[in-house]
PDB file of N, CA and C in Angstrom:
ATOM      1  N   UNK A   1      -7.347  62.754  35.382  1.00  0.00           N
ATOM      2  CA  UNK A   1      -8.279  61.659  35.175  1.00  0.00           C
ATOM      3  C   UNK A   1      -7.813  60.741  34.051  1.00  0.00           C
ATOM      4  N   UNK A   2      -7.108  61.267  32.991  1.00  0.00           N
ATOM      5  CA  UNK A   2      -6.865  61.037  31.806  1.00  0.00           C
ATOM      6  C   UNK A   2      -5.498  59.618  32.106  1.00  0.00           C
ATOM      7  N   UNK A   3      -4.735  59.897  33.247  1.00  0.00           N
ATOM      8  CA  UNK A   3      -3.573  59.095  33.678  1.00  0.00           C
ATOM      9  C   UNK A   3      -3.942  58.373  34.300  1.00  0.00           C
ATOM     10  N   UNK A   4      -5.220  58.147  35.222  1.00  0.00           N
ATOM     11  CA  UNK A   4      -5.357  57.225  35.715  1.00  0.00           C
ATOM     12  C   UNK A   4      -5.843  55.870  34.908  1.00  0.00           C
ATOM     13  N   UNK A   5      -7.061  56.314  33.893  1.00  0.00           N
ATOM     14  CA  UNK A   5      -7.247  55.528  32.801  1.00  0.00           C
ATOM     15  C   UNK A   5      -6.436  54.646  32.191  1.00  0.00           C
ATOM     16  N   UNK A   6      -5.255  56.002  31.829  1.00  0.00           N
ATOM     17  CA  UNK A   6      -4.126  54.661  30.801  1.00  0.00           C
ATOM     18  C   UNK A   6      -3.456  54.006  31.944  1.00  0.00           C
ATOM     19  N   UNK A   7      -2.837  54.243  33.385  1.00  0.00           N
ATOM     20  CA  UNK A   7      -2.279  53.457  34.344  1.00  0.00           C
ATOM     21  C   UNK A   7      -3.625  52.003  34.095  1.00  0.00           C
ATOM     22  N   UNK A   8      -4.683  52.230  34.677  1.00  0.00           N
ATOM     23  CA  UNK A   8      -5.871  51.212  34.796  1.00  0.00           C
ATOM     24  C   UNK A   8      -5.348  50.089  32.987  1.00  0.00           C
ATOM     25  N   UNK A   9      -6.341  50.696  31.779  1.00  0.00           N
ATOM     26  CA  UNK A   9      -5.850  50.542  30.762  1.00  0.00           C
ATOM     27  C   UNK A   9      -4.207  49.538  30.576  1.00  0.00           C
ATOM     28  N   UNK A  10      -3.136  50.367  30.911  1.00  0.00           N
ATOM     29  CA  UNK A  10      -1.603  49.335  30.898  1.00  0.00           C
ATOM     30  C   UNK A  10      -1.872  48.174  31.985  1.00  0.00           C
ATOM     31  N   UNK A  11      -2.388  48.439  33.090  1.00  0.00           N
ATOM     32  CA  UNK A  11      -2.361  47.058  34.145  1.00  0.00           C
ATOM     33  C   UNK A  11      -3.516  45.956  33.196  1.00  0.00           C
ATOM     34  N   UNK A  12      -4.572  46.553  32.483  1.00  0.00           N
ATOM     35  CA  UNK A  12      -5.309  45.170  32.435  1.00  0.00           C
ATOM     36  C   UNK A  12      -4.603  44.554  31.025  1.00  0.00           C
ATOM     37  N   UNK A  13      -4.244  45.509  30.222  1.00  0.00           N
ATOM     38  CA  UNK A  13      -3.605  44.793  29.039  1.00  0.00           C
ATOM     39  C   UNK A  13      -2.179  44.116  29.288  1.00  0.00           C
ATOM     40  N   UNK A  14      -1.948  44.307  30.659  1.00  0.00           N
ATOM     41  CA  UNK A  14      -0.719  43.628  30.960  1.00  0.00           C
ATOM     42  C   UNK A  14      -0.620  42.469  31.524  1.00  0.00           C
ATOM     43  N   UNK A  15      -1.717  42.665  32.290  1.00  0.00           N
ATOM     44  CA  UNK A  15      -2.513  41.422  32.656  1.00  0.00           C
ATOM     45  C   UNK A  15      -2.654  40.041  31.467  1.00  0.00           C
ATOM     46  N   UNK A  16      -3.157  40.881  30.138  1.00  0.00           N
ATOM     47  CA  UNK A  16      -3.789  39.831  29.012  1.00  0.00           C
ATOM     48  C   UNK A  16      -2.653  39.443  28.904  1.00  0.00           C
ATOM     49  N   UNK A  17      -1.777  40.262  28.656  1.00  0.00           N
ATOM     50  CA  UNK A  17      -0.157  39.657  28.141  1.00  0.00           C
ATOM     51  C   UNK A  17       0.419  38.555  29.424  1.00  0.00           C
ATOM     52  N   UNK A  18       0.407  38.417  30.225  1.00  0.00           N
ATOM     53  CA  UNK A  18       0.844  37.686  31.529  1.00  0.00           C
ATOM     54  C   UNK A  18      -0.611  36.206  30.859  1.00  0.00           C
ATOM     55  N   UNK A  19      -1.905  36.338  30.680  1.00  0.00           N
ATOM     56  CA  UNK A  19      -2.648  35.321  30.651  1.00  0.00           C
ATOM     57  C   UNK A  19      -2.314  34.843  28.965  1.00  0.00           C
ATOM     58  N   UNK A  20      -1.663  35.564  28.376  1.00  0.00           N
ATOM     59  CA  UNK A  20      -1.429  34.739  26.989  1.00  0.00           C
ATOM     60  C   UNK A  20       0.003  33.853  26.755  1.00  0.00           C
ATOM     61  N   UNK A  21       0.967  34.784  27.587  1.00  0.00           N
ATOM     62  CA  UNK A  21       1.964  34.032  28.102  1.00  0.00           C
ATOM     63  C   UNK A  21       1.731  32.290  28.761  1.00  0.00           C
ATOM     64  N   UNK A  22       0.637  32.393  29.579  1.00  0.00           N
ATOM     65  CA  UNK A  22       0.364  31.139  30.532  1.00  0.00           C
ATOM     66  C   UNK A  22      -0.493  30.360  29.575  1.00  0.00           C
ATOM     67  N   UNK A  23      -1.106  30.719  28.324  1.00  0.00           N
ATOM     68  CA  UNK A  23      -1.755  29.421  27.589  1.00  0.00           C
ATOM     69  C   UNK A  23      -1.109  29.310  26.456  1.00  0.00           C
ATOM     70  N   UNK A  24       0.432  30.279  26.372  1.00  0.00           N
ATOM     71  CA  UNK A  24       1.307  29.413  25.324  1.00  0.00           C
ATOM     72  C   UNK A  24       1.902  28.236  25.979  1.00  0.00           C
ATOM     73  N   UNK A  25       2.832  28.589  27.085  1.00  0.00           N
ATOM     74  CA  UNK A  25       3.079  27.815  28.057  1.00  0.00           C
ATOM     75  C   UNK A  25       2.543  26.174  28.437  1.00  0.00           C
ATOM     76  N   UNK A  26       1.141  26.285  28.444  1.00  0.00           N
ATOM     77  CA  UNK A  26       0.455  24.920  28.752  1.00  0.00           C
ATOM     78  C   UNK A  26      -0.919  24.774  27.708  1.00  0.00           C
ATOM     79  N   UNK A  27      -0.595  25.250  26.347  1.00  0.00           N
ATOM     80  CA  UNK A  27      -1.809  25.413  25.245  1.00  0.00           C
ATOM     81  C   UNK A  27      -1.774  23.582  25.142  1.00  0.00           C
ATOM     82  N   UNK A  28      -3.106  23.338  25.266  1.00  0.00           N
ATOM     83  CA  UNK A  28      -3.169  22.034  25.244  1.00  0.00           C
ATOM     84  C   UNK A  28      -2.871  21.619  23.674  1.00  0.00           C
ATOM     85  N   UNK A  29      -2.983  22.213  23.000  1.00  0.00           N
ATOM     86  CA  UNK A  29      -3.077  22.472  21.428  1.00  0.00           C
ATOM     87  C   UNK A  29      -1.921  23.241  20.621  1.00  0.00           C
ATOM     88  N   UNK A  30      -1.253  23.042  19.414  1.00  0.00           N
ATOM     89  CA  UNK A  30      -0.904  23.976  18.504  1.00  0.00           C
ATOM     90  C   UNK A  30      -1.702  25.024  18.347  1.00  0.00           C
ATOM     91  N   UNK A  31      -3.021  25.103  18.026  1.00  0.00           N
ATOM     92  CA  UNK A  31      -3.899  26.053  17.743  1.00  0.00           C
ATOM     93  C   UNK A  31      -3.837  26.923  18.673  1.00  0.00           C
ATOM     94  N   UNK A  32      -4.011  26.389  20.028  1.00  0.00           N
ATOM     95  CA  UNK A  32      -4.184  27.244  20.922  1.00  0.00           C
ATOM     96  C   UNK A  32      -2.792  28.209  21.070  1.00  0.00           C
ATOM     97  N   UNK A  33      -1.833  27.921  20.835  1.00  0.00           N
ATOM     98  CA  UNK A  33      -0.403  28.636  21.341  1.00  0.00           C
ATOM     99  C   UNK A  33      -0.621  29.697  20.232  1.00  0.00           C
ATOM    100  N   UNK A  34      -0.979  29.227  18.537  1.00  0.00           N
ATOM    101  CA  UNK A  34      -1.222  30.321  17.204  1.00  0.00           C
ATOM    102  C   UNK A  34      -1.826  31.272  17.940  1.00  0.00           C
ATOM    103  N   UNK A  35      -3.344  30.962  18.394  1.00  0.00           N
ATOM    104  CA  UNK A  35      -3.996  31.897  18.876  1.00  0.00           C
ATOM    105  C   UNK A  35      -3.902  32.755  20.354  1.00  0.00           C
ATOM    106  N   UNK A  36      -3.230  32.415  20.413  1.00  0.00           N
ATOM    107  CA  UNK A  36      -2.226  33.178  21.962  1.00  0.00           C
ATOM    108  C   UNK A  36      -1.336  33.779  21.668  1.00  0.00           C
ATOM    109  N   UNK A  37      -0.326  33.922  20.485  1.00  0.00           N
ATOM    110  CA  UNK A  37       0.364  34.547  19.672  1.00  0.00           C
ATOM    111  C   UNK A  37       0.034  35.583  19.161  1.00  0.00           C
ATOM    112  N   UNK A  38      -1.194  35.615  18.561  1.00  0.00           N
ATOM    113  CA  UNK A  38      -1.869  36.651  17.906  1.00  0.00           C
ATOM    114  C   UNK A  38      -2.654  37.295  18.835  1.00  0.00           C
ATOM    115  N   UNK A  39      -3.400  36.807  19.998  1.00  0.00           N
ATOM    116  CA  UNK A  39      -3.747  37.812  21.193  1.00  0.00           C
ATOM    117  C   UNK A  39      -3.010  38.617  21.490  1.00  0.00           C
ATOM    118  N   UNK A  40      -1.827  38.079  21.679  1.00  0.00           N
ATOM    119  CA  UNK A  40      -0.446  38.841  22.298  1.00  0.00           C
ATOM    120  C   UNK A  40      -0.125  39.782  21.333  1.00  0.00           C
ATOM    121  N   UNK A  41       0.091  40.093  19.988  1.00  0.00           N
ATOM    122  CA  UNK A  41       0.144  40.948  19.182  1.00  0.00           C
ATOM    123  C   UNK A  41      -0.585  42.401  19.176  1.00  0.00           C
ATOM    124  N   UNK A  42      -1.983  41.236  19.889  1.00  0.00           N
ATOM    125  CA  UNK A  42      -3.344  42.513  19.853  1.00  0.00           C
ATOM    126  C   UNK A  42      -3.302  43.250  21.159  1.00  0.00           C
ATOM    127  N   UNK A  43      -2.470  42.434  22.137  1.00  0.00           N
ATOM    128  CA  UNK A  43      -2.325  43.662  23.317  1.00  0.00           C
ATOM    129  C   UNK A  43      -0.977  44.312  22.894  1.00  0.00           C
ATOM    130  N   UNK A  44      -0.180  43.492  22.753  1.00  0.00           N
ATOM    131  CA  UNK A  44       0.872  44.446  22.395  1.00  0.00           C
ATOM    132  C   UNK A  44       0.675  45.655  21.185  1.00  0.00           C
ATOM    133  N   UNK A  45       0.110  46.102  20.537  1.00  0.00           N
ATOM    134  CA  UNK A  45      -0.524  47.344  19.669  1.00  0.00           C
ATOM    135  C   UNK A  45      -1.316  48.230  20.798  1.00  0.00           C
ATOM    136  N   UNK A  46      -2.053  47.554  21.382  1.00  0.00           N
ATOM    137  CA  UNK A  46      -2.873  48.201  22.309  1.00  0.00           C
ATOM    138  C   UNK A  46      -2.433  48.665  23.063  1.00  0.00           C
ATOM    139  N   UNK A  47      -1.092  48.587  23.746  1.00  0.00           N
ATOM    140  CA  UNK A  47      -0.300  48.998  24.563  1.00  0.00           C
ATOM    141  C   UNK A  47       0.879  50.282  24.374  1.00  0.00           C
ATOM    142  N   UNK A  48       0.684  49.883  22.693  1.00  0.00           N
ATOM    143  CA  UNK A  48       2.074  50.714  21.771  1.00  0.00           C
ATOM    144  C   UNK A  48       0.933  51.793  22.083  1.00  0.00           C
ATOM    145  N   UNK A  49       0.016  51.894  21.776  1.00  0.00           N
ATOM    146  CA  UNK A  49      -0.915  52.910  21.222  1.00  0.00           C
ATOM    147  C   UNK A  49      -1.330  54.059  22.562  1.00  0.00           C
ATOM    148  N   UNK A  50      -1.762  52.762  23.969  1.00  0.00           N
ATOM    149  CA  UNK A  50      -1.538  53.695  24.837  1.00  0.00           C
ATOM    150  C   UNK A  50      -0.653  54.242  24.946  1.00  0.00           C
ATOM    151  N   UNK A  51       1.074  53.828  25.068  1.00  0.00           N
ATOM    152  CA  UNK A  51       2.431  54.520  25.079  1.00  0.00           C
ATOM    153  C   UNK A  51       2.133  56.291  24.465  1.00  0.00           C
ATOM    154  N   UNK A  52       1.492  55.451  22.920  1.00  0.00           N
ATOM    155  CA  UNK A  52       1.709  57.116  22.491  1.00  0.00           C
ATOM    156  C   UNK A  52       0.286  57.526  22.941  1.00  0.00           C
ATOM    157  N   UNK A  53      -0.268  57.302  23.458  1.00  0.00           N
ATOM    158  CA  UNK A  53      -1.249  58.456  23.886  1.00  0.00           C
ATOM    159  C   UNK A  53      -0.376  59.382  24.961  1.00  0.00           C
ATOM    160  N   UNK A  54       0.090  58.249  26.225  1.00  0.00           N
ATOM    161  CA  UNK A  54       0.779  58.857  27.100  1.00  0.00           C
ATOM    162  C   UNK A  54       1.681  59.680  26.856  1.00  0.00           C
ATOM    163  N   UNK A  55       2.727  59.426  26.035  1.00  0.00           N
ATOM    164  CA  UNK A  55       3.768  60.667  25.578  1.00  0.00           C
ATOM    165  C   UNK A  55       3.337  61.662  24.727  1.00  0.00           C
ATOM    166  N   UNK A  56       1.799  61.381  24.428  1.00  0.00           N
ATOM    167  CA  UNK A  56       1.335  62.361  23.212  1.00  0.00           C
ATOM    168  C   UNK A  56       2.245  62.716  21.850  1.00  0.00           C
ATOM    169  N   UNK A  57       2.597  61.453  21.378  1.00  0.00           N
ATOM    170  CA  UNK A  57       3.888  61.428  20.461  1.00  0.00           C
ATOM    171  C   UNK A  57       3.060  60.364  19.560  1.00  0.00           C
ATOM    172  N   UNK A  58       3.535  60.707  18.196  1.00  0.00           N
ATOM    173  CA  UNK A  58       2.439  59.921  16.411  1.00  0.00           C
ATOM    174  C   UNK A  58       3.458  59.070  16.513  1.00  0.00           C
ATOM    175  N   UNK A  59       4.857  58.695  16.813  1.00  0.00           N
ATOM    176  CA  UNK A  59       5.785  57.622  16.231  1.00  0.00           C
ATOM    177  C   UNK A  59       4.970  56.193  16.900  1.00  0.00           C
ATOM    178  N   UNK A  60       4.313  56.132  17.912  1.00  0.00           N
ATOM    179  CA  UNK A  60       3.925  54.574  18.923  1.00  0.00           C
ATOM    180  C   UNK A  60       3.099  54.213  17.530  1.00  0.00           C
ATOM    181  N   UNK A  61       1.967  55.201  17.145  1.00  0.00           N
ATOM    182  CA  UNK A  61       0.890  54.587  16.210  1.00  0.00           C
ATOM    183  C   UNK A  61       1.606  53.868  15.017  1.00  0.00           C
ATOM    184  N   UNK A  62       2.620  54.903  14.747  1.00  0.00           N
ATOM    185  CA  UNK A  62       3.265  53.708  13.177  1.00  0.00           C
ATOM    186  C   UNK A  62       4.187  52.624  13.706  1.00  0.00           C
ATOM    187  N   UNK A  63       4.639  52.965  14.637  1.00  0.00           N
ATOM    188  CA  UNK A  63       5.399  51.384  14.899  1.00  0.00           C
ATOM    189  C   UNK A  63       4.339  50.679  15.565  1.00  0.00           C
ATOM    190  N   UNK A  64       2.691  51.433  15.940  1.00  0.00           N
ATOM    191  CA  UNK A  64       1.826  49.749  16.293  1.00  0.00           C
ATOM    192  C   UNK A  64       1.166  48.845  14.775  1.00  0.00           C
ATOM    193  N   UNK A  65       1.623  50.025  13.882  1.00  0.00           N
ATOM    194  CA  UNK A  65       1.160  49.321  12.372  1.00  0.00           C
ATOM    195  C   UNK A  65       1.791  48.422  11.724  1.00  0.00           C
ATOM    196  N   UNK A  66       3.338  48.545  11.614  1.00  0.00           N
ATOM    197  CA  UNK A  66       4.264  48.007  11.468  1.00  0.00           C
ATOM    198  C   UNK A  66       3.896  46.623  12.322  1.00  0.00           C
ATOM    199  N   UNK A  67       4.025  46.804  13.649  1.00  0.00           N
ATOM    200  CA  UNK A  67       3.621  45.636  14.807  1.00  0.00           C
ATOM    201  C   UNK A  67       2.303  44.747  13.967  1.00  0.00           C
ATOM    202  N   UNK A  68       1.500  45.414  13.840  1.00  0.00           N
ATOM    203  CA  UNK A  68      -0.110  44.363  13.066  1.00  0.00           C
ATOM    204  C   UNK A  68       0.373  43.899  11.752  1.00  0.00           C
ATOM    205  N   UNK A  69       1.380  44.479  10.849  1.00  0.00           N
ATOM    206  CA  UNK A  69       1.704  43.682   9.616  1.00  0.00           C
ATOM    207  C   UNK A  69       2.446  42.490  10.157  1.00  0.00           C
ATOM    208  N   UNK A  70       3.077  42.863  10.758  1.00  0.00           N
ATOM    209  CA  UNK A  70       4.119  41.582  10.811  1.00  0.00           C
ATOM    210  C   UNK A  70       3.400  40.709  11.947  1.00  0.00           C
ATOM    211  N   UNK A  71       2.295  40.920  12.729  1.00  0.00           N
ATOM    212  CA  UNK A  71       2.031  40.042  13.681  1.00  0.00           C
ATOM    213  C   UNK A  71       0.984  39.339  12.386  1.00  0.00           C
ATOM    214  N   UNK A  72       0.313  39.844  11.560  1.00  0.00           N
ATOM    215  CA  UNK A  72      -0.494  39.148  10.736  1.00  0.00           C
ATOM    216  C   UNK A  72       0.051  38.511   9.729  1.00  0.00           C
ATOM    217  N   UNK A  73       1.421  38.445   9.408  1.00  0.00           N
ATOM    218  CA  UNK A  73       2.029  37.552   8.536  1.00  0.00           C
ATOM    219  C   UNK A  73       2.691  36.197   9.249  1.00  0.00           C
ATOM    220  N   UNK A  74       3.052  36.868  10.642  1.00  0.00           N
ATOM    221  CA  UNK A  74       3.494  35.667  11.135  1.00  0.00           C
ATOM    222  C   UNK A  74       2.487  34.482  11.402  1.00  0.00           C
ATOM    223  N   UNK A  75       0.917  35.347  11.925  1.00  0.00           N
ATOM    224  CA  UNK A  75      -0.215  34.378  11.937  1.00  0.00           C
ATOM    225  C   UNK A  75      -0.274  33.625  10.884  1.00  0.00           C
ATOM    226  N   UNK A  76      -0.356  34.262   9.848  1.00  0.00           N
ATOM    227  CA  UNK A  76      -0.417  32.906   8.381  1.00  0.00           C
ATOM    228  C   UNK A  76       0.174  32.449   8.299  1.00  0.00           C
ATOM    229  N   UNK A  77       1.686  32.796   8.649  1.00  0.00           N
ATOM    230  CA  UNK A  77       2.834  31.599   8.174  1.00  0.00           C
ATOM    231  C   UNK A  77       2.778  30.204   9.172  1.00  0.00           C
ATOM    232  N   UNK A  78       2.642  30.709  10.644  1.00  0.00           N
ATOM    233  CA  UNK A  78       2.236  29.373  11.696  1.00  0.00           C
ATOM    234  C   UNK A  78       0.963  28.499  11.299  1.00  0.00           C
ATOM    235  N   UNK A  79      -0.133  29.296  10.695  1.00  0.00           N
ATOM    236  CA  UNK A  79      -1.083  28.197  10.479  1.00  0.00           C
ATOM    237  C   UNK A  79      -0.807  27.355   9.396  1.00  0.00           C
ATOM    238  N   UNK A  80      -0.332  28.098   8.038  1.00  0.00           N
ATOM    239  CA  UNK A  80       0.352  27.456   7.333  1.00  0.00           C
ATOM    240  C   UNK A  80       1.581  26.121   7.329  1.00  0.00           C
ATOM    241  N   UNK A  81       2.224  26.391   8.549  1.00  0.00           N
ATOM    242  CA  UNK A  81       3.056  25.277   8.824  1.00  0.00           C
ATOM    243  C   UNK A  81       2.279  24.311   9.409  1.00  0.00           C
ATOM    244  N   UNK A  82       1.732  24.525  10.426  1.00  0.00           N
ATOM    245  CA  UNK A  82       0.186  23.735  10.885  1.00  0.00           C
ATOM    246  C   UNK A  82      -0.330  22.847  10.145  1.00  0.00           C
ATOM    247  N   UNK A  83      -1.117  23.814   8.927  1.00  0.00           N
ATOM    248  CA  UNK A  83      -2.053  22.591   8.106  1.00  0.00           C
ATOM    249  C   UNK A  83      -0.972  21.987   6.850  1.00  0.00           C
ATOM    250  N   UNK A  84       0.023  22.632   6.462  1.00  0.00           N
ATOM    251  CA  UNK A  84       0.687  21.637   5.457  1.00  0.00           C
ATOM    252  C   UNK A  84       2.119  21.099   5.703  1.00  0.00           C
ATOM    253  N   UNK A  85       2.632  22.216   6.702  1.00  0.00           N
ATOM    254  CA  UNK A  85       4.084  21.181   7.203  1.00  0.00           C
ATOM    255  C   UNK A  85       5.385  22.191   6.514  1.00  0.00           C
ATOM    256  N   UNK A  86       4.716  22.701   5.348  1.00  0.00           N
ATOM    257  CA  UNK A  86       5.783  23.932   5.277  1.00  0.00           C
ATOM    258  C   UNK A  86       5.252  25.728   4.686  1.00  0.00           C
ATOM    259  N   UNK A  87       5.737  26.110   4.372  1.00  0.00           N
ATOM    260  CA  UNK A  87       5.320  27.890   4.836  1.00  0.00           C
ATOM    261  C   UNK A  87       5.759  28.704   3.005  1.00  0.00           C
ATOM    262  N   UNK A  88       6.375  27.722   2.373  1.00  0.00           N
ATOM    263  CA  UNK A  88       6.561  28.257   0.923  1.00  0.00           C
ATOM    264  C   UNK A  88       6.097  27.081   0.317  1.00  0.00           C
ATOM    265  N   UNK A  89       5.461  27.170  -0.978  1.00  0.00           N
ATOM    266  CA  UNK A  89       5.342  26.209  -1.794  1.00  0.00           C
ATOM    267  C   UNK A  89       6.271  26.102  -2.731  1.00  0.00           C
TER     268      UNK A  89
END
């Protein structure tokens, strides 16, 4: 029962990843592509995490942590280029 879940589970978060792909693609907006970036981060963890459920293995969880630091620095640094044009002062 437990495999069918994460099969179900990987198709819809794969899904999100396929629909975040398509509104970087045609984001009518900068904003919108930032925030399609960072969706994509949030399935991609979600996905690391199922991995390690499925292999029943602790390494997926620290490389999905690793994955959220750096997807949350890259978020600030894009909005940052956004509202002032550069990313260091």
């Amino acid at each position: 029962m437990i495999t069918t879940a994460l099969i179900f589970a990987f198709g819809c978060f794969g899904l999100g990843l396929l629909f975040n792909l398509w509104r970087i693609a045609i984001g009518p907006d900068s904003a919108d592509r930032i925030l399609a970036l960072d969706t994509m981060v949030i399935n991609i963890i979600a996905l690391l995490i199922l991995y390690g459920i499925w292999q029943g293995t602790a390494v997926y969880y620290e490389a999905s942590m690793l994955v959220a630091m750096v997807g949350f620095v890259s978020t600030v640094a894009y909005c940052r280029f956004v509202l002032r044009g550069d990313i260091i002062e």
